[in-house]
PDB file of N, CA and C in Angstrom:
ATOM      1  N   UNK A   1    -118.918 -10.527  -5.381  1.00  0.00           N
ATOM      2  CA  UNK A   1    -118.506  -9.649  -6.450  1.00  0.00           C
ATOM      3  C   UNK A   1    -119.746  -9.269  -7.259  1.00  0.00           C
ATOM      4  N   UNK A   2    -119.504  -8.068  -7.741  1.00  0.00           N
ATOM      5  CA  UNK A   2    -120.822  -7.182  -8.191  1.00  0.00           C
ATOM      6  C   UNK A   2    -120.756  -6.957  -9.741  1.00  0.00           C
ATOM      7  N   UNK A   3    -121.336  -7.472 -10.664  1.00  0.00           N
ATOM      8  CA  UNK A   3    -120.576  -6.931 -12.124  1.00  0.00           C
ATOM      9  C   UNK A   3    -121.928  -6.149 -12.739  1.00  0.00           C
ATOM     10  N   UNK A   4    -121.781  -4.847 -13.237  1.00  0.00           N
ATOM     11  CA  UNK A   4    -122.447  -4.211 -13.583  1.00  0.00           C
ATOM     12  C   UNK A   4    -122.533  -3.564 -15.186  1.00  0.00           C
ATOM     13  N   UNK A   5    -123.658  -4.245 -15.678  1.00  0.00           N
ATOM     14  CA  UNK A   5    -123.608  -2.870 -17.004  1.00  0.00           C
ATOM     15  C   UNK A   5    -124.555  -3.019 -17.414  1.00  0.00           C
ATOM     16  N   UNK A   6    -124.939  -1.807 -18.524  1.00  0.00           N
ATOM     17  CA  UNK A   6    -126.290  -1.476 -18.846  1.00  0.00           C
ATOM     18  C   UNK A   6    -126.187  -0.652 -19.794  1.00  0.00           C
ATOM     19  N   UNK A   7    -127.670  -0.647 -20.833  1.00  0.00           N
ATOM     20  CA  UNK A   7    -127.758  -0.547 -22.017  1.00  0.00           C
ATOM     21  C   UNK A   7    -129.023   0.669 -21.970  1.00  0.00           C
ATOM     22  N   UNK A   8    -129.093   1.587 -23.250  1.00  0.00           N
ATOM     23  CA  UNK A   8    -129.812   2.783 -23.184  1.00  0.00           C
ATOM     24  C   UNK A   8    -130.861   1.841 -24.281  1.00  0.00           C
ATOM     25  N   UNK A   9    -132.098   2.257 -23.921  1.00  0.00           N
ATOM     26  CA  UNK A   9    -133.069   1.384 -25.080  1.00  0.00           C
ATOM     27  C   UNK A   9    -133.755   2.846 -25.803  1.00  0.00           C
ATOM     28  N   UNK A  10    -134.061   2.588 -26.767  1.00  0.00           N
ATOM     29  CA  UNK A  10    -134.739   3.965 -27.406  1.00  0.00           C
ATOM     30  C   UNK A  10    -135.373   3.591 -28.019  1.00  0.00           C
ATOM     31  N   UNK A  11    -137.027   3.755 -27.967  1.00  0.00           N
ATOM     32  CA  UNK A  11    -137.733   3.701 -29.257  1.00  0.00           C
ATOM     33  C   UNK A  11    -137.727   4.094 -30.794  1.00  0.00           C
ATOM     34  N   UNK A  12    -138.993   3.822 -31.584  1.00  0.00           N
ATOM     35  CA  UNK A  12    -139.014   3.969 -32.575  1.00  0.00           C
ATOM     36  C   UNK A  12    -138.819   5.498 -32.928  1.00  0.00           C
ATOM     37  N   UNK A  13    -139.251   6.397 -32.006  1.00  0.00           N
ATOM     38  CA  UNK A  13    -139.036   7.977 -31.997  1.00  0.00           C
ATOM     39  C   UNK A  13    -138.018   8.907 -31.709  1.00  0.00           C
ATOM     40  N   UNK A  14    -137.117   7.940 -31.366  1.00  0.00           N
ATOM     41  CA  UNK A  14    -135.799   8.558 -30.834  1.00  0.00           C
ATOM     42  C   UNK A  14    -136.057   8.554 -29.238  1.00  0.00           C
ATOM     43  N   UNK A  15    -137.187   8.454 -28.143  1.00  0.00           N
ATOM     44  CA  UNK A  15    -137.213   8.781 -26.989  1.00  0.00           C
ATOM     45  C   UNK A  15    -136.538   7.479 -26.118  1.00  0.00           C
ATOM     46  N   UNK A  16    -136.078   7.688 -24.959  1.00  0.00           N
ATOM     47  CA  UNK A  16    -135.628   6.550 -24.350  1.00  0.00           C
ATOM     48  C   UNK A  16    -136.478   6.114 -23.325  1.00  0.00           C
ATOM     49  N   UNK A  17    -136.366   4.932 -23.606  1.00  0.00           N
ATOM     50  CA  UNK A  17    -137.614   4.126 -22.761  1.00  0.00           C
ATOM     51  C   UNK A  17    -136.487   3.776 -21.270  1.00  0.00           C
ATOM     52  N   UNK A  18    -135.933   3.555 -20.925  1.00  0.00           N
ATOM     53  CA  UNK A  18    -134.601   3.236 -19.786  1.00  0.00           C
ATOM     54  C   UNK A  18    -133.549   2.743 -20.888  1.00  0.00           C
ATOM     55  N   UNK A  19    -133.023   2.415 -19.346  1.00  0.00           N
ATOM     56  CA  UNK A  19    -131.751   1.821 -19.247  1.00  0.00           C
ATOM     57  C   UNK A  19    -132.119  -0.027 -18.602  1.00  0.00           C
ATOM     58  N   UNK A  20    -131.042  -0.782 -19.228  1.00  0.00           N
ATOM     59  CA  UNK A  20    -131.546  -1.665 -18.755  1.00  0.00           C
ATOM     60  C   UNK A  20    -130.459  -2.375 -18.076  1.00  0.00           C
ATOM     61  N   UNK A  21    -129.774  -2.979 -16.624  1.00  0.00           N
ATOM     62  CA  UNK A  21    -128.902  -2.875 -15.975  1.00  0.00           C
ATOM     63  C   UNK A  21    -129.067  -4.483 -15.494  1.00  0.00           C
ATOM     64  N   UNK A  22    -127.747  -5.242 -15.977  1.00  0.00           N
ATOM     65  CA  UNK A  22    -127.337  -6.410 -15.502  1.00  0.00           C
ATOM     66  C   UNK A  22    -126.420  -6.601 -14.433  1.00  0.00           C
ATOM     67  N   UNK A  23    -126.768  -7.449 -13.353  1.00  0.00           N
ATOM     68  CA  UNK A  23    -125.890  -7.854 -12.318  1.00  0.00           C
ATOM     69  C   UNK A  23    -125.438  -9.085 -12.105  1.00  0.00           C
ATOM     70  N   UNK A  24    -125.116  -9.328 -11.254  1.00  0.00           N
ATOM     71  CA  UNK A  24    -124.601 -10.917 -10.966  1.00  0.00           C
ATOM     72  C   UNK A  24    -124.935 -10.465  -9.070  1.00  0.00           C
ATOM     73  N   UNK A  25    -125.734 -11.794  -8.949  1.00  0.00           N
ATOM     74  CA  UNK A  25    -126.002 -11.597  -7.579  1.00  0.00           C
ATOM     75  C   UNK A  25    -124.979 -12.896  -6.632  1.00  0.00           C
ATOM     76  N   UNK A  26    -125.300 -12.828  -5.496  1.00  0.00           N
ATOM     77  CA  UNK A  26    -124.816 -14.255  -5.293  1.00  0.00           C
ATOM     78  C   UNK A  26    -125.542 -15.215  -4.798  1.00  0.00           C
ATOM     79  N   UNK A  27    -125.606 -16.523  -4.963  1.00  0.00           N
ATOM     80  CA  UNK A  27    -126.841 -17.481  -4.859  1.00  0.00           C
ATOM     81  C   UNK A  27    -128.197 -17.056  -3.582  1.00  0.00           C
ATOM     82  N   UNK A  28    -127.047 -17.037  -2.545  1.00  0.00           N
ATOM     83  CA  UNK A  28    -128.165 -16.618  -1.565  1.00  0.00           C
ATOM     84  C   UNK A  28    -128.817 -16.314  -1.383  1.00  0.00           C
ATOM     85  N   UNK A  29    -128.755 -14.403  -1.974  1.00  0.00           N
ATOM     86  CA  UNK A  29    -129.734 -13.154  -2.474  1.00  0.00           C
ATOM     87  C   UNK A  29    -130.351 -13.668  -4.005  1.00  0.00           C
ATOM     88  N   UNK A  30    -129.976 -14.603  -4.697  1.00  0.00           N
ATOM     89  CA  UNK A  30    -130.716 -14.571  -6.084  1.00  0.00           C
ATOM     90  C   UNK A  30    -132.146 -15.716  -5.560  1.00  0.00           C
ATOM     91  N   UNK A  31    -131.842 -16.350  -4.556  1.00  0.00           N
ATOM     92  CA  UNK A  31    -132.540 -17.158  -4.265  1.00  0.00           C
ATOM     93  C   UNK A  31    -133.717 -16.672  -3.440  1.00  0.00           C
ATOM     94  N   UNK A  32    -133.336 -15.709  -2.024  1.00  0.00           N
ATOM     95  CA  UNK A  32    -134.417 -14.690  -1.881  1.00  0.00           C
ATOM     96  C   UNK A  32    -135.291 -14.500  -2.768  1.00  0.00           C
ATOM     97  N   UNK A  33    -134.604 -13.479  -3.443  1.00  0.00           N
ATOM     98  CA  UNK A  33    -135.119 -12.715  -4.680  1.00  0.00           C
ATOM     99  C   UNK A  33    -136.261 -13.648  -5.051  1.00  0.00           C
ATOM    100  N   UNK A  34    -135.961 -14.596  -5.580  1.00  0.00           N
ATOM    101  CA  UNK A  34    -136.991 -15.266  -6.584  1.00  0.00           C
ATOM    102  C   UNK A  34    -137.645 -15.656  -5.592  1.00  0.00           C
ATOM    103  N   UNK A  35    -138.091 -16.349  -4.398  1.00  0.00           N
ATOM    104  CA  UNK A  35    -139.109 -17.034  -3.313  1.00  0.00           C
ATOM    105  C   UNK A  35    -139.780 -15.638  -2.916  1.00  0.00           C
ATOM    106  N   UNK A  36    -139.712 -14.381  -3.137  1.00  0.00           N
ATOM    107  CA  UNK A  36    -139.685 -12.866  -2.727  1.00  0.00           C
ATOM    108  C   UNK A  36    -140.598 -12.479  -3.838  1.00  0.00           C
ATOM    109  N   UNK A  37    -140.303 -13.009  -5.126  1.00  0.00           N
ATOM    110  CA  UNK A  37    -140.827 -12.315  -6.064  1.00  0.00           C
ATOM    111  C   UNK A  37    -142.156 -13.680  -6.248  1.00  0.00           C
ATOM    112  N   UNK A  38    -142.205 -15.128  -6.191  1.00  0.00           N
ATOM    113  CA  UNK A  38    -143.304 -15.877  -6.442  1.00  0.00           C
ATOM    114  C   UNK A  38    -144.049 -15.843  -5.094  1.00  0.00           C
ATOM    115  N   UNK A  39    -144.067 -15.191  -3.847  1.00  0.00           N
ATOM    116  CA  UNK A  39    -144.911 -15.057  -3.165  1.00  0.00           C
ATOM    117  C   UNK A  39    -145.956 -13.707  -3.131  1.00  0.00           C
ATOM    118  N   UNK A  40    -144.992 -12.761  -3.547  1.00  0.00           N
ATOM    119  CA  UNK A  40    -145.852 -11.384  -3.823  1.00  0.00           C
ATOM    120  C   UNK A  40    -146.653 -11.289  -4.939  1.00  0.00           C
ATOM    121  N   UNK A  41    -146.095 -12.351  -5.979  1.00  0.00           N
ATOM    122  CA  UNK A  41    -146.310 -12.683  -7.346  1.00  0.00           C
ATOM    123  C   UNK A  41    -145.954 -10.944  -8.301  1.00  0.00           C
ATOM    124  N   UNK A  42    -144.822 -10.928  -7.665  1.00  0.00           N
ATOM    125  CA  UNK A  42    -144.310  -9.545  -8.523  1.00  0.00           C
ATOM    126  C   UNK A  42    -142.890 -10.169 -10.123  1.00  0.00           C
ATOM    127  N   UNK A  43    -142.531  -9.521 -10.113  1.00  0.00           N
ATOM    128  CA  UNK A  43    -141.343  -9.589 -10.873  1.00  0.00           C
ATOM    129  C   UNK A  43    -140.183  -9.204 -10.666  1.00  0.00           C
ATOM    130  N   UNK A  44    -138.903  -9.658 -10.593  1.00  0.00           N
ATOM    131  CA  UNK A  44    -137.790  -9.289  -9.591  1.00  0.00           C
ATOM    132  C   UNK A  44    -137.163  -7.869 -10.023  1.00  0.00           C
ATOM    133  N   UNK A  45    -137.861  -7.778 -11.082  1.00  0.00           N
ATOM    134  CA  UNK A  45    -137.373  -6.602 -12.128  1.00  0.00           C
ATOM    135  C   UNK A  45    -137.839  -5.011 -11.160  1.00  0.00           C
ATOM    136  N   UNK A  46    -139.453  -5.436 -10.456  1.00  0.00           N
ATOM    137  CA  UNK A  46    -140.151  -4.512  -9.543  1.00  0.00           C
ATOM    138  C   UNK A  46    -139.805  -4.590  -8.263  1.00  0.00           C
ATOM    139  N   UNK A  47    -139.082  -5.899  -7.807  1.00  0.00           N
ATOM    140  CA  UNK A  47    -138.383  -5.950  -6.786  1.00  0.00           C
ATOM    141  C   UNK A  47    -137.185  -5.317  -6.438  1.00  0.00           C
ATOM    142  N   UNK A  48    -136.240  -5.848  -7.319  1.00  0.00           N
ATOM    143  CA  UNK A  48    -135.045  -4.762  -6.903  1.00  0.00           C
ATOM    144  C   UNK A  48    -134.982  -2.985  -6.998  1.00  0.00           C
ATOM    145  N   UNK A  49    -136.230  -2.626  -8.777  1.00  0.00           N
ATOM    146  CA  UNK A  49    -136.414  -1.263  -8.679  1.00  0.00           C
ATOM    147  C   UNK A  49    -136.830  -0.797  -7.689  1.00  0.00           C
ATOM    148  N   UNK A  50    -137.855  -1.429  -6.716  1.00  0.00           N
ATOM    149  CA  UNK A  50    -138.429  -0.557  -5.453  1.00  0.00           C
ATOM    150  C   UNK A  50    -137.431  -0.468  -4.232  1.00  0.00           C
ATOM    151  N   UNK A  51    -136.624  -1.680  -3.948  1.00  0.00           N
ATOM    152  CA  UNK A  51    -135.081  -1.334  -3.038  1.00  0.00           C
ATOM    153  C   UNK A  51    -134.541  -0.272  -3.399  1.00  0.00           C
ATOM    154  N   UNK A  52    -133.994  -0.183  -4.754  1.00  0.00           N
ATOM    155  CA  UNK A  52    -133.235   0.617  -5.069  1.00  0.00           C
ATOM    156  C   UNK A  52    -133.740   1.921  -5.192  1.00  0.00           C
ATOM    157  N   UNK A  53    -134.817   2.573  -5.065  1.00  0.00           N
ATOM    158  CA  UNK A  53    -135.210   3.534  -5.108  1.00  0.00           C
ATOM    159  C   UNK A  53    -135.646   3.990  -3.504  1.00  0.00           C
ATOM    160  N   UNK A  54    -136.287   3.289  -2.740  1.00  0.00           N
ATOM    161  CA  UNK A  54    -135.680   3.447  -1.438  1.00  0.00           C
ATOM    162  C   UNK A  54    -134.941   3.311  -0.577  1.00  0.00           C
ATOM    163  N   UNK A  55    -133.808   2.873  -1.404  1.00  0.00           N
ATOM    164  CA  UNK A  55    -132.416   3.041  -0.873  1.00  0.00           C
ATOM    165  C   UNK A  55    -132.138   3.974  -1.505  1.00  0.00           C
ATOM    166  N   UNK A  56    -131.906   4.618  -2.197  1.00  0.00           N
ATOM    167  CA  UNK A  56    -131.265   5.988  -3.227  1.00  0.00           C
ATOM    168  C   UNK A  56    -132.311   7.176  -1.989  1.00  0.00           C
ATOM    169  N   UNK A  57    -133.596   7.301  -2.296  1.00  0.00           N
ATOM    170  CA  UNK A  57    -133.726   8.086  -0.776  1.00  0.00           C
ATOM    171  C   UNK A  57    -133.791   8.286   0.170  1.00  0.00           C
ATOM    172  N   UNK A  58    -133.285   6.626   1.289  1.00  0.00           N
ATOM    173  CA  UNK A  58    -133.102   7.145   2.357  1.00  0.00           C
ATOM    174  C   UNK A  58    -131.528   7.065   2.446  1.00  0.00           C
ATOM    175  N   UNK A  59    -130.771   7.239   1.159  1.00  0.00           N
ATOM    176  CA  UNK A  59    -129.728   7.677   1.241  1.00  0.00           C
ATOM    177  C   UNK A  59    -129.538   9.156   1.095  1.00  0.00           C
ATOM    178  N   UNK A  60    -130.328   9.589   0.443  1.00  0.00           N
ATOM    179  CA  UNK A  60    -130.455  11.482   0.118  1.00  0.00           C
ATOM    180  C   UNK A  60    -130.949  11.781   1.622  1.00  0.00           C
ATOM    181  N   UNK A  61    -131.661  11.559   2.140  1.00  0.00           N
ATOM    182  CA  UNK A  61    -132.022  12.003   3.404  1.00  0.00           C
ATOM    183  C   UNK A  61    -130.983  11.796   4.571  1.00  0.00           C
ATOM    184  N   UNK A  62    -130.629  10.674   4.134  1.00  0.00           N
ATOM    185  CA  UNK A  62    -129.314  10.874   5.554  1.00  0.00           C
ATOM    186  C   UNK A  62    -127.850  11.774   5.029  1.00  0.00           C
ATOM    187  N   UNK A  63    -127.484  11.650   3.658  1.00  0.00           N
ATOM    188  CA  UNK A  63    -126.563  12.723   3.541  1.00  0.00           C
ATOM    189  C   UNK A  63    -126.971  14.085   3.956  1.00  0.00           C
ATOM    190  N   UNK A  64    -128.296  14.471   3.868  1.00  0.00           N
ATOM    191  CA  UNK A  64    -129.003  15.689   4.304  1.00  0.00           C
ATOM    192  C   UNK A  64    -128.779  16.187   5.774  1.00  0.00           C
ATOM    193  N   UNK A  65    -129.669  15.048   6.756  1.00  0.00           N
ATOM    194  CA  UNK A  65    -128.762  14.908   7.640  1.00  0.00           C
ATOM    195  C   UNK A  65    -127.570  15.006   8.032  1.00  0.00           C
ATOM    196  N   UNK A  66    -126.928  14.637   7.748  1.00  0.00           N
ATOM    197  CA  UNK A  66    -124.918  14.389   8.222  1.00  0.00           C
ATOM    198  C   UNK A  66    -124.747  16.096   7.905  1.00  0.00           C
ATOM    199  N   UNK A  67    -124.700  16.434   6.692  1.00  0.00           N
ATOM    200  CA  UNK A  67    -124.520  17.831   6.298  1.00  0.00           C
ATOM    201  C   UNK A  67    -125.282  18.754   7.113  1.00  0.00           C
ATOM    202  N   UNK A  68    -126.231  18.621   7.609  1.00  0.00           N
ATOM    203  CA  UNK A  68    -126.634  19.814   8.532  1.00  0.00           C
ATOM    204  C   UNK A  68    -126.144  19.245   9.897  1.00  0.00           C
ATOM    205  N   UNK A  69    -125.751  18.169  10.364  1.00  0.00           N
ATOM    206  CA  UNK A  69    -125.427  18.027  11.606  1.00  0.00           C
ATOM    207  C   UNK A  69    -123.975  18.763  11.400  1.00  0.00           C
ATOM    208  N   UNK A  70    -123.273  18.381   9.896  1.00  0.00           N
ATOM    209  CA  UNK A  70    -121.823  19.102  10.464  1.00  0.00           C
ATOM    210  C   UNK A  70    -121.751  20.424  10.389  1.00  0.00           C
ATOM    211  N   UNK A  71    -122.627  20.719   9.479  1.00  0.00           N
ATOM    212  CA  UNK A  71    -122.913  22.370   9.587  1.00  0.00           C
ATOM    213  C   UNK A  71    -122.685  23.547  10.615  1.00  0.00           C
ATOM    214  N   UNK A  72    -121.511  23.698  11.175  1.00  0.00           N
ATOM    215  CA  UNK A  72    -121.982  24.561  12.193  1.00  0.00           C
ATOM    216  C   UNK A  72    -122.436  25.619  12.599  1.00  0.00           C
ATOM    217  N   UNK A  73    -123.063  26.086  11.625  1.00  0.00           N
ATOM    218  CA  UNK A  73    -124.004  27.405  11.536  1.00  0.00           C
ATOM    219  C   UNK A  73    -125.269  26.560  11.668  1.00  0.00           C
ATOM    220  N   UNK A  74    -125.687  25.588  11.591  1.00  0.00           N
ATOM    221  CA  UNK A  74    -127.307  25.165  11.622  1.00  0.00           C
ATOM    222  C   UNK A  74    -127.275  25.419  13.120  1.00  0.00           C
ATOM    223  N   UNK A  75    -128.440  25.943  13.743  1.00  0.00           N
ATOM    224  CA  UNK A  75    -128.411  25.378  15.443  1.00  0.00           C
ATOM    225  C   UNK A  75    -129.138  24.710  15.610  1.00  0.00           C
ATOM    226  N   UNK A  76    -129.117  23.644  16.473  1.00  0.00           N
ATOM    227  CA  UNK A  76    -129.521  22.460  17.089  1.00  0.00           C
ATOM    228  C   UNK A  76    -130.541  22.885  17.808  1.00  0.00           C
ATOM    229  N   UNK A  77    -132.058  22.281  17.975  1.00  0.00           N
ATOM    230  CA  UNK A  77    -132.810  22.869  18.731  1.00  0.00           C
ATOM    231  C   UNK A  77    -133.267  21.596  20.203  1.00  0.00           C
ATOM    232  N   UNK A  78    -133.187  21.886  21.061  1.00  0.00           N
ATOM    233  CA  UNK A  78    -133.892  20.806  22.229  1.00  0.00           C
ATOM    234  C   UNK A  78    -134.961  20.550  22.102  1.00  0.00           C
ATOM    235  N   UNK A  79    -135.327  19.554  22.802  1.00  0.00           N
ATOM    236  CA  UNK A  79    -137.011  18.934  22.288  1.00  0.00           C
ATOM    237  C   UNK A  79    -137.687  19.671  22.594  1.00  0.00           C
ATOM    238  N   UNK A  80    -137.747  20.568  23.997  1.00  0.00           N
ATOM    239  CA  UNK A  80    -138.351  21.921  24.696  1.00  0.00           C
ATOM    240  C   UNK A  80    -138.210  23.108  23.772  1.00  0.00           C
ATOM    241  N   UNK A  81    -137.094  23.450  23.312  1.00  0.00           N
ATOM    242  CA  UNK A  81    -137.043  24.779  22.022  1.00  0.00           C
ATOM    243  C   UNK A  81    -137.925  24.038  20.573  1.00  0.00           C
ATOM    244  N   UNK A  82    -137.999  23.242  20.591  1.00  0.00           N
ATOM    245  CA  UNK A  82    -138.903  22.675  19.056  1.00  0.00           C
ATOM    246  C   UNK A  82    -140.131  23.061  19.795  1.00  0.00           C
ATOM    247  N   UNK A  83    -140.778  22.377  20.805  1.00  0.00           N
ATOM    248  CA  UNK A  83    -142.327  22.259  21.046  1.00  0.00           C
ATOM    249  C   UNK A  83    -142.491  23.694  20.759  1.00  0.00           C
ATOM    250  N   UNK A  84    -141.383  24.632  22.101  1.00  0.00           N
ATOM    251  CA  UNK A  84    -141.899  25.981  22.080  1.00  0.00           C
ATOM    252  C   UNK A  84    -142.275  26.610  20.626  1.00  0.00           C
ATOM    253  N   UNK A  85    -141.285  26.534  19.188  1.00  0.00           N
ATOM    254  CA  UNK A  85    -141.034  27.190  18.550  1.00  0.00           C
ATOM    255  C   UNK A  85    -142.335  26.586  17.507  1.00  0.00           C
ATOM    256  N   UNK A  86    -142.870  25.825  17.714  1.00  0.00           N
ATOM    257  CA  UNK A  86    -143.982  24.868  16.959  1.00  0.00           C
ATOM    258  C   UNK A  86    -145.426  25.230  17.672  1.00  0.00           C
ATOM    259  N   UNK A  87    -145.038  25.871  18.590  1.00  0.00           N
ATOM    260  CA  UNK A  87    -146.567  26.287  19.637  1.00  0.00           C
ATOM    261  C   UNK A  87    -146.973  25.208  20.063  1.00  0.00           C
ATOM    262  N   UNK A  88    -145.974  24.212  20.436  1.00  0.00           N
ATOM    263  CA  UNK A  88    -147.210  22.918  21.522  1.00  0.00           C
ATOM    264  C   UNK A  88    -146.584  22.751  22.497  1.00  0.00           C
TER     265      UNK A  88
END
């Protein structure tokens, strides 16, 4: 189970510095995490942001994908119509 929430932080200027987002992991993955984060000597804080940000785009890229595969106006090209159309 996943429990999620998070808080808007704002400086002294009114600008917002983030959001700051609590979870509950489960032992297994919290335990990773931390042997993950004292060998790289990172912070789990830079750990999960860098998952989660390459997970968020190679999730945009495969919805991209799917949508032009169902597309049926895109046409599909063969590996022979790419080289040709690429000049190699």
């Amino acid at each position: 189970m996943l429990y999620l929430y998070y808080n808007e932080y704002i400086d002294y200027r009114g600008f917002t510095m983030g959001k700051s987002i609590s979870l509950r992991l489960p032992d297994e993955i919290a335990e990773r995490l931390e042997q993950l984060s004292s060998e790289i000597h990172r912070s789990k804080t830079f750990i999960i942001k860098s998952a989660l940000e390459k997970y968020l785009d190679e999730y945009t890229d495969y919805q991209v994908a799917l949508d032009r595969l169902r597309d049926k106006d895109d046409r599909i090209l063969s590996p022979k119509e790419l080289r040709k159309s690429l000049g190699i």
